[in-house]
Structures are given as structure tokens and as C-alpha cells.
Protein backbone atom coordinates (compact mmCIF):
# COMPACT_ATOMS: atom_id res chain seq x y z
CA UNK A 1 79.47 -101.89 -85.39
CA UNK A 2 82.06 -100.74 -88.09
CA UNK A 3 81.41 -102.93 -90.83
CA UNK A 4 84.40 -101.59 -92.62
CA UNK A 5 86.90 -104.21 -91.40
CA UNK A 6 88.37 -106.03 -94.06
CA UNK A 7 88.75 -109.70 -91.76
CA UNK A 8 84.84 -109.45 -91.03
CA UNK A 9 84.22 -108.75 -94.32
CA UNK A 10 85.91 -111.46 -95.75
CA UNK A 11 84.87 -113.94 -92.70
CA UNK A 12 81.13 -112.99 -93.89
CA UNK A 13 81.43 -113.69 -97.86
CA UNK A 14 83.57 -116.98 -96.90
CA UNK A 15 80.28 -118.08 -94.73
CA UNK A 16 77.95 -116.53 -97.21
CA UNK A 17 79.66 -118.83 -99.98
CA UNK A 18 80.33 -122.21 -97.97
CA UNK A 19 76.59 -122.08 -96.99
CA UNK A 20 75.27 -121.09 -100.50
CA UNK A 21 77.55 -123.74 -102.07
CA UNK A 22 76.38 -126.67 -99.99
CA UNK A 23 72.83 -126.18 -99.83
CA UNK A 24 72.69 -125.33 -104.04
CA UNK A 25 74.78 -128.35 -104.28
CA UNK A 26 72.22 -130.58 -102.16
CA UNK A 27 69.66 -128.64 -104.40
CA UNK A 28 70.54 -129.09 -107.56
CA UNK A 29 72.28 -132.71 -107.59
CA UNK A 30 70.02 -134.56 -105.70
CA UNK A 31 66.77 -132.65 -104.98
CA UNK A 32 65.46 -131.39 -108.62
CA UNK A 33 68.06 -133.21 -110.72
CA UNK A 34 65.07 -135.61 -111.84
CA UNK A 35 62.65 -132.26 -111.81
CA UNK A 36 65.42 -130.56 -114.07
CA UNK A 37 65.93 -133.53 -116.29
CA UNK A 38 61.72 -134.09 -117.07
CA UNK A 39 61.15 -130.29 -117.79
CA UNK A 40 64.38 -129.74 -119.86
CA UNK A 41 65.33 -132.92 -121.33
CA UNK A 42 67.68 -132.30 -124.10
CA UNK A 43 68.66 -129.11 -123.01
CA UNK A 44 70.67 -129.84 -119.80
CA UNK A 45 74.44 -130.75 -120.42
CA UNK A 46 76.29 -133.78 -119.98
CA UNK A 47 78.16 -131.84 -116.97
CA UNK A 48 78.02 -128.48 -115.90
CA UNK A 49 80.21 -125.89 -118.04
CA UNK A 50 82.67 -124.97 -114.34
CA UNK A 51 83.90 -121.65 -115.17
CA UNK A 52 80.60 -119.75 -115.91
CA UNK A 53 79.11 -121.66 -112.92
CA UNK A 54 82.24 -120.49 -110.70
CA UNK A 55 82.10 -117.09 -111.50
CA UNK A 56 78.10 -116.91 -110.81
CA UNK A 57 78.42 -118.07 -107.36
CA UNK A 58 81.73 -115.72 -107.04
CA UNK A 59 79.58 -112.46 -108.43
CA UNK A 60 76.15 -113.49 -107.19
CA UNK A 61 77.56 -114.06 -103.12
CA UNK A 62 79.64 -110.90 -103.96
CA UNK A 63 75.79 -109.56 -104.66
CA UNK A 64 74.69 -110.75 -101.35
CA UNK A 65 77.31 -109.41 -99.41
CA UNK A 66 77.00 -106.06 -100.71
CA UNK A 67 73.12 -105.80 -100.72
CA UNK A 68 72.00 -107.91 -98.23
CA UNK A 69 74.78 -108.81 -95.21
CA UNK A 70 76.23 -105.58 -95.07
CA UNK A 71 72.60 -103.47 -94.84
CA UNK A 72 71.89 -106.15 -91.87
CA UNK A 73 74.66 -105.54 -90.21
CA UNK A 74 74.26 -101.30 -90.66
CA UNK A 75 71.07 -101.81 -88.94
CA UNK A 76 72.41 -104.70 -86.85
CA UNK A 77 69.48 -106.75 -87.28
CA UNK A 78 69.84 -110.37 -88.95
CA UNK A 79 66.44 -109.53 -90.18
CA UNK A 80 67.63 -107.20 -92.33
CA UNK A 81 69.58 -109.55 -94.13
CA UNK A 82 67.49 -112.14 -94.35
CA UNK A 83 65.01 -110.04 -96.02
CA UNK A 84 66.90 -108.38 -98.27
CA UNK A 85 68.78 -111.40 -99.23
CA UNK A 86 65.25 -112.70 -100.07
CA UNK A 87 64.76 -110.23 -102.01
CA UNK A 88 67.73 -110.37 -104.14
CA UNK A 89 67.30 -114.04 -104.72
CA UNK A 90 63.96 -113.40 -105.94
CA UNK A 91 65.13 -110.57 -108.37
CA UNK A 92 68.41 -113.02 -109.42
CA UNK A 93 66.37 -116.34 -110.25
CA UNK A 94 63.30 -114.26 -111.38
CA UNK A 95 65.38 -112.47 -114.04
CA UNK A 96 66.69 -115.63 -115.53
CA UNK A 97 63.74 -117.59 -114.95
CA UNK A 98 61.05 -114.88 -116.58
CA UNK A 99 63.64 -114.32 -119.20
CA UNK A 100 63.37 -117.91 -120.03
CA UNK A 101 59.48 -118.18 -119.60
CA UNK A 102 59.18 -114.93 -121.97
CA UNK A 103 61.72 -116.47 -124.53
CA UNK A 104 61.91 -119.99 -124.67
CA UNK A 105 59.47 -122.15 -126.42
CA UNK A 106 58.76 -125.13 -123.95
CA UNK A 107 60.48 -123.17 -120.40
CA UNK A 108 57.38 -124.42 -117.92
CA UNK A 109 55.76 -122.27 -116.04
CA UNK A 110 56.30 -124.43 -112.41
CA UNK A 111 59.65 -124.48 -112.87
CA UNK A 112 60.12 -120.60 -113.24
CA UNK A 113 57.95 -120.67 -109.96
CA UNK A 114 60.38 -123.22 -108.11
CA UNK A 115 63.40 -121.38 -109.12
CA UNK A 116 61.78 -117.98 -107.77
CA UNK A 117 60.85 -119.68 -104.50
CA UNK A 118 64.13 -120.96 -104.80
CA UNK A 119 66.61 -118.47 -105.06
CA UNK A 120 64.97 -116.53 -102.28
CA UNK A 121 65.21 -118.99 -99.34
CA UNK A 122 68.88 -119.94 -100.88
CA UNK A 123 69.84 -116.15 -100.41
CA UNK A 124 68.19 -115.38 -97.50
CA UNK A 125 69.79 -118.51 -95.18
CA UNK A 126 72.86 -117.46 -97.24
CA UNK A 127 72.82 -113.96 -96.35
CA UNK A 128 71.48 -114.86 -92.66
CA UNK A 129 75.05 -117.07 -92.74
CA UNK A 130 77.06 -114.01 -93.90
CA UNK A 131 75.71 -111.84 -90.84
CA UNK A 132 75.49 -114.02 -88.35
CA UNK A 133 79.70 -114.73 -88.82
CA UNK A 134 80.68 -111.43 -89.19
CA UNK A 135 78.18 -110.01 -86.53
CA UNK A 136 80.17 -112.57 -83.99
CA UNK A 137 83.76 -111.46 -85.21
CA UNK A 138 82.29 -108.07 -84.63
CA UNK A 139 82.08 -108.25 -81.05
């Protein structure tokens, strides 16, 4: 399957980002809001700071696309993706999250460990997304 097609390309980071975007929303605003609010208290801001958050999800699905979706779709196996989306989500959330746990005074340890768990079933139903859309356009 040439992956090289600009249209499937674009089809699979559009999917990649609607699904990552809804299910981080769901995530973060209703499911560990509370969880968020008891470990970090005074840190968390009033409302989220838009641009930085904008251009994660811009760069980080960019991330997926590039290292996950289209290696799944080289070896045309949704597996593929999914895995390596995993993995990237766990390198992503670990980074911040072990960076935090290394630096930061009160950063608890089960949070760090959510996060993780976290960012790799986000990326790889995310990345699963990406191929699944552009492995149908590619027919």
C-alpha cells in the first residue's frame, strides 16, 4: 500500500487527532479532574494555558503519525500501530511524568504510574484510529 499519498495521510492524522482529542478530553475533565486536583492542589491552573496545550496535541499526534500509523501501515498490520503507538505514549507521559517524580518535591508516585498507563492506551487507540482510516482510503 503506498503510504505516500498526501489525502491518506492527512485523513489518518485528522482521525488520529479527533480520537485523541475526545477521549483526553473525557480523561482529563471528568475522569481524574478530582484525582488531579487531590495530588496537585495548588499547582493546577485556574484554566488550561490553550496555546502550549494546542501545540502538544498538534506535535505529539504529528509523533504518532510518523512513528506509529505509518510503520503499521508499512507492514499493513493495525498491530503494528497499536503497539508502537503504545510505546510512544509510554515514552511521551513517562518522560514528563519521571521528570516530575525525579524533580518535584511532592509529584506522587501513583500518579506518574496513571499517566504512564495512560498515555499508552491513549496512543495506541489513537494510533489504531489513524490506521484503521487511512488503511480504508487505501483500498
Amino acid at each position: 500500500m503506498p503510504v505516500q499519498r498526501p489525502l491518506q495521510l492527512a485523513i489518518a492524522y485528522g482521525a488520529t487527532l479527533c480520537v485523541f482529542l475526545a477521549i483526553d478530553a473525557l480523561w482529563l475533565a471528568v475522569l481524574m479532574k478530582p484525582v488531579y486536583a487531590a495530588a496537585l492542589g495548588p499547582l493546577l491552573a485556574e484554566s488550561p494555558r490553550w496555546a502550549p496545550a494546542v501545540l502538544f496535541y498538534l506535535l505529539y499526534v504529528a509523533g504518532l503519525l510518523v512513528f506509529a500509523i505509518l510503520p503499521g501501515l508499512r507492514a499493513r498490520r493495525g498491530r503494528t500501530a497499536a503497539a508502537l503507538g503504545a510505546l510512544l505514549g509510554l515514552l511521551a507521559y513517562g518522560t514528563y511524568d519521571l521528570s516530575n517524580y525525579a524533580t518535584l518535591r511532592d509529584w506522587p508516585l501513583g500518579l506518574t504510574a496513571i499517566d504512564m498507563a495512560w498515555g499508552a492506551v491513549l496512543s495506541a487507540v489513537s494510533a489504531t484510529a489513524g490506521y484503521l482510516s487511512a488503511s480504508r482510503l487505501g483500498r
